[in-house]
Structure formats: structure tokens, C-alpha cells
N, C-alpha and C. Protein backbone atom coordinates (compact mmCIF):
# COMPACT_ATOMS: atom_id res chain seq x y z
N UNK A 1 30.98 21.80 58.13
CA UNK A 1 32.02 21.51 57.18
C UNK A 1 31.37 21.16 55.83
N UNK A 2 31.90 22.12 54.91
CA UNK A 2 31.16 21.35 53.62
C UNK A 2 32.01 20.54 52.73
N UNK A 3 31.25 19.91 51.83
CA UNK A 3 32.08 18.96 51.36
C UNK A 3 32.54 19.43 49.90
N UNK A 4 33.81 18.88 49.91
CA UNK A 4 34.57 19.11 48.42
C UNK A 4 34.32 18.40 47.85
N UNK A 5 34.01 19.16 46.25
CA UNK A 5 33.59 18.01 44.91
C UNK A 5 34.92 17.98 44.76
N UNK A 6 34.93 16.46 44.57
CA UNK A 6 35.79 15.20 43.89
C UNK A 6 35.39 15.67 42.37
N UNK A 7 36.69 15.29 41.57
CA UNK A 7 36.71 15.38 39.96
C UNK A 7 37.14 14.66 39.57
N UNK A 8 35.98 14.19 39.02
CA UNK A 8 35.61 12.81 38.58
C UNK A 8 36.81 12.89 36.52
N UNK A 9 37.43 11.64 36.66
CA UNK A 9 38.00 10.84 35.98
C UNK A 9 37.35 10.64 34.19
N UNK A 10 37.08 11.24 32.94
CA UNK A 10 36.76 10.73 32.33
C UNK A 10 36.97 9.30 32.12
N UNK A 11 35.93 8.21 31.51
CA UNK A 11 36.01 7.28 31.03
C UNK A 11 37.35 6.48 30.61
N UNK A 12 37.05 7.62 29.22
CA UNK A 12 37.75 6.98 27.88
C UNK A 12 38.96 7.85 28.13
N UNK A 13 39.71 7.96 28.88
CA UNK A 13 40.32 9.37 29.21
C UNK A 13 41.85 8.70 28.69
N UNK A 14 41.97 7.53 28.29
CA UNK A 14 43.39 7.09 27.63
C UNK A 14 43.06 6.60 26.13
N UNK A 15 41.92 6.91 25.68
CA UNK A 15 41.39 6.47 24.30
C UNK A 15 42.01 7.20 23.25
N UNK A 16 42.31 6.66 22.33
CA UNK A 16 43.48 6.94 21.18
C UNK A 16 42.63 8.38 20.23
N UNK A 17 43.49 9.38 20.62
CA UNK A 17 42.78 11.15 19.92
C UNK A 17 42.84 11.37 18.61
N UNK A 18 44.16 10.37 17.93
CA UNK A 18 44.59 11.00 16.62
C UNK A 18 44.45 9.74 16.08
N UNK A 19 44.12 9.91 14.74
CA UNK A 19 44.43 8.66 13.70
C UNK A 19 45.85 7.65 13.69
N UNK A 20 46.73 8.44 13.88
CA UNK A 20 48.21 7.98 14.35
C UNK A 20 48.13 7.03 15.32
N UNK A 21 47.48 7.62 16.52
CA UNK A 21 47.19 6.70 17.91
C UNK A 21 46.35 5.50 17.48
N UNK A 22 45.44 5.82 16.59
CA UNK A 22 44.60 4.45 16.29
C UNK A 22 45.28 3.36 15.66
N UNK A 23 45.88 4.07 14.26
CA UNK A 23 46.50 3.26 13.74
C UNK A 23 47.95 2.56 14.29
N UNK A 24 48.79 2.65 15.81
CA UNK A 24 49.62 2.65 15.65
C UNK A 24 49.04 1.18 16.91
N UNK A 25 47.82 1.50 17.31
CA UNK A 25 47.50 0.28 18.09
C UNK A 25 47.02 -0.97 17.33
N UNK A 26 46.11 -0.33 16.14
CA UNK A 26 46.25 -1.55 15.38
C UNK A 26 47.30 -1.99 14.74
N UNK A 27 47.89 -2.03 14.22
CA UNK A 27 49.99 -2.46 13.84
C UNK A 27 50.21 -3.24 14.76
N UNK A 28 50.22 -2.11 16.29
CA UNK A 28 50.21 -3.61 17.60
C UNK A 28 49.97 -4.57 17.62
N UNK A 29 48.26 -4.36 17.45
CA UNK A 29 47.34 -5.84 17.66
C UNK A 29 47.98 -6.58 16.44
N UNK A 30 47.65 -6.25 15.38
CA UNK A 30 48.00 -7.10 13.82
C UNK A 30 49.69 -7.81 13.95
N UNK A 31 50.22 -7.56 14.44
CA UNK A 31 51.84 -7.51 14.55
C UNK A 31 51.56 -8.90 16.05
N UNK A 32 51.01 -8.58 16.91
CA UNK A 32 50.92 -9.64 18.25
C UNK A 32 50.17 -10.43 17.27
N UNK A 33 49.60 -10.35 16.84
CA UNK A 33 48.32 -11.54 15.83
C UNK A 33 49.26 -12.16 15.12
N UNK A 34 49.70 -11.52 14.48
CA UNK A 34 50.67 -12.11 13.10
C UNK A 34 52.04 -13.55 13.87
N UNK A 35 52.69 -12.64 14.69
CA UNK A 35 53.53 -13.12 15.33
C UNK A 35 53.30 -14.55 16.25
N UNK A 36 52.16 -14.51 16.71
CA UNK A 36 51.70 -15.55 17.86
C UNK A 36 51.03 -16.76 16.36
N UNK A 37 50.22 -16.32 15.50
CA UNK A 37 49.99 -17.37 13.95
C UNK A 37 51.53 -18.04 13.63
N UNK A 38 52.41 -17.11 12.98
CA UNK A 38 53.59 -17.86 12.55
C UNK A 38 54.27 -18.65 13.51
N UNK A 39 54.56 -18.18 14.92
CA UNK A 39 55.29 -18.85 16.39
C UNK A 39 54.21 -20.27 16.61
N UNK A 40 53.19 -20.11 16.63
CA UNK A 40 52.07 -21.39 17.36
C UNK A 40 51.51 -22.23 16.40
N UNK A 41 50.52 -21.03 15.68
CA UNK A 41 49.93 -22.04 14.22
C UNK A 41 50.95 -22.51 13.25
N UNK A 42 52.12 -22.00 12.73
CA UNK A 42 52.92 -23.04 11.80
C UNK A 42 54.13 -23.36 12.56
N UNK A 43 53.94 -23.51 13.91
CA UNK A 43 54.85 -23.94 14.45
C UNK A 43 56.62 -23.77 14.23
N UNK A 44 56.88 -22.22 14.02
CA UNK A 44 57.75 -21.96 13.83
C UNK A 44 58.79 -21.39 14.63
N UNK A 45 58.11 -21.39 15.67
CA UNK A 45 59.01 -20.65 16.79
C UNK A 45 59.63 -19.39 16.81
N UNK A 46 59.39 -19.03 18.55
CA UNK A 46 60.22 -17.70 18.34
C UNK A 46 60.69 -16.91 17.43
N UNK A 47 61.98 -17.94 16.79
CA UNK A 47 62.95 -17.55 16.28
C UNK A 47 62.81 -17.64 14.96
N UNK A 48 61.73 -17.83 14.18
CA UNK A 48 61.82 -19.10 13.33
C UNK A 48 60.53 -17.28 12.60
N UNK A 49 59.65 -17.12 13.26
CA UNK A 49 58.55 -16.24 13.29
C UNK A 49 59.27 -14.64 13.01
N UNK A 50 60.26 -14.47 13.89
CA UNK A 50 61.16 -13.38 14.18
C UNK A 50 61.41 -13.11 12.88
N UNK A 51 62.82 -14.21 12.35
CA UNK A 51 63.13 -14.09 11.35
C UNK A 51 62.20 -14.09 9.88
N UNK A 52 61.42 -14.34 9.88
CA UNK A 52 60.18 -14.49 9.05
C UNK A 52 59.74 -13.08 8.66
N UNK A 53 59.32 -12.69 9.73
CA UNK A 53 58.91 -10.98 9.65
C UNK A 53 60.00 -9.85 9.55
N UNK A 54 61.06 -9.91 10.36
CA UNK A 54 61.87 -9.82 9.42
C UNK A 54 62.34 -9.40 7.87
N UNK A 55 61.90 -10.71 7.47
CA UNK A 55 62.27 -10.93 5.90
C UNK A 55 61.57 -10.11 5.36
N UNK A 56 60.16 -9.74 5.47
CA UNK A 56 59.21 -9.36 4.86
C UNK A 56 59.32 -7.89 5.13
N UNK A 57 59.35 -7.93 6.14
CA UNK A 57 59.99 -6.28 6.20
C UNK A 57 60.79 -5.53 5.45
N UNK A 58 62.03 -5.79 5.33
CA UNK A 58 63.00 -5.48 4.65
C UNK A 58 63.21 -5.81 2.94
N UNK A 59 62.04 -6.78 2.53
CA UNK A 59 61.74 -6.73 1.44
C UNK A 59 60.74 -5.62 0.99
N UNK A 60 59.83 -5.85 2.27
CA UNK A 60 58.71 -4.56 1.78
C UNK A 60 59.91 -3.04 1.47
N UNK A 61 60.78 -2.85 2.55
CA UNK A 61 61.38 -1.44 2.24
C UNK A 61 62.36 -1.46 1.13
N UNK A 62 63.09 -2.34 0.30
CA UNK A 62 63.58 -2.96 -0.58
C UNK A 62 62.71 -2.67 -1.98
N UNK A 63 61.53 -2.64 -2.05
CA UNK A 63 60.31 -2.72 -2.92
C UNK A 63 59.96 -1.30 -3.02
């Protein structure tokens, strides 16, 4: 009996292909960063953080 090659799995095989993909994970990270600073470090809460970004948003598209 001979044996069947197994096919093997690249690595990086979910690693971001396009600039889009890169950039859309950093937004992620920066956006979880941003969010967890305003909620924890100025102690603004949830809701308090939400609305915050928010604001800035809609000013940025406003602008």
C-alpha cells in the first residue's frame, strides 16, 4: 500500500493579499484601540466612548 501525500496548509494562508485587506485590519485594530482609551482611560464608558466617536465621525463627513 502506498502512501498518499497529504497537502500541506500554507502558513500565512489567511494573511491580508490586498492593501484594502491591510488597511481595513488596521481601522480594526486603531478603532478597538481608540475605543477601549476613551471607554477605560478617560473613563467614559461604553456609552459615553460610542457617542464620542460618533461625533467625530459625522463631523469628519460633514467637513
Amino acid at each position: 500500500m502506498s502512501a498518499v501525500p497529504q497537502r500541506r496548509t500554507p502558513f500565512l494562508r489567511e494573511a491580508p493579499t490586498t492593501p484594502a485587506q491591510s488597511s481595513r485590519i488596521a481601522a480594526t485594530t486603531l478603532g478597538e484601540t481608540g475605543g477601549d482609551f476613551l471607554a477605560q482611560t478617560l473613563h467614559l464608558g461604553y456609552t459615553g466612548g460610542a457617542i464620542l466617536i460618533a461625533a467625530v465621525m459625522i463631523a469628519e463627513l460633514l467637513v
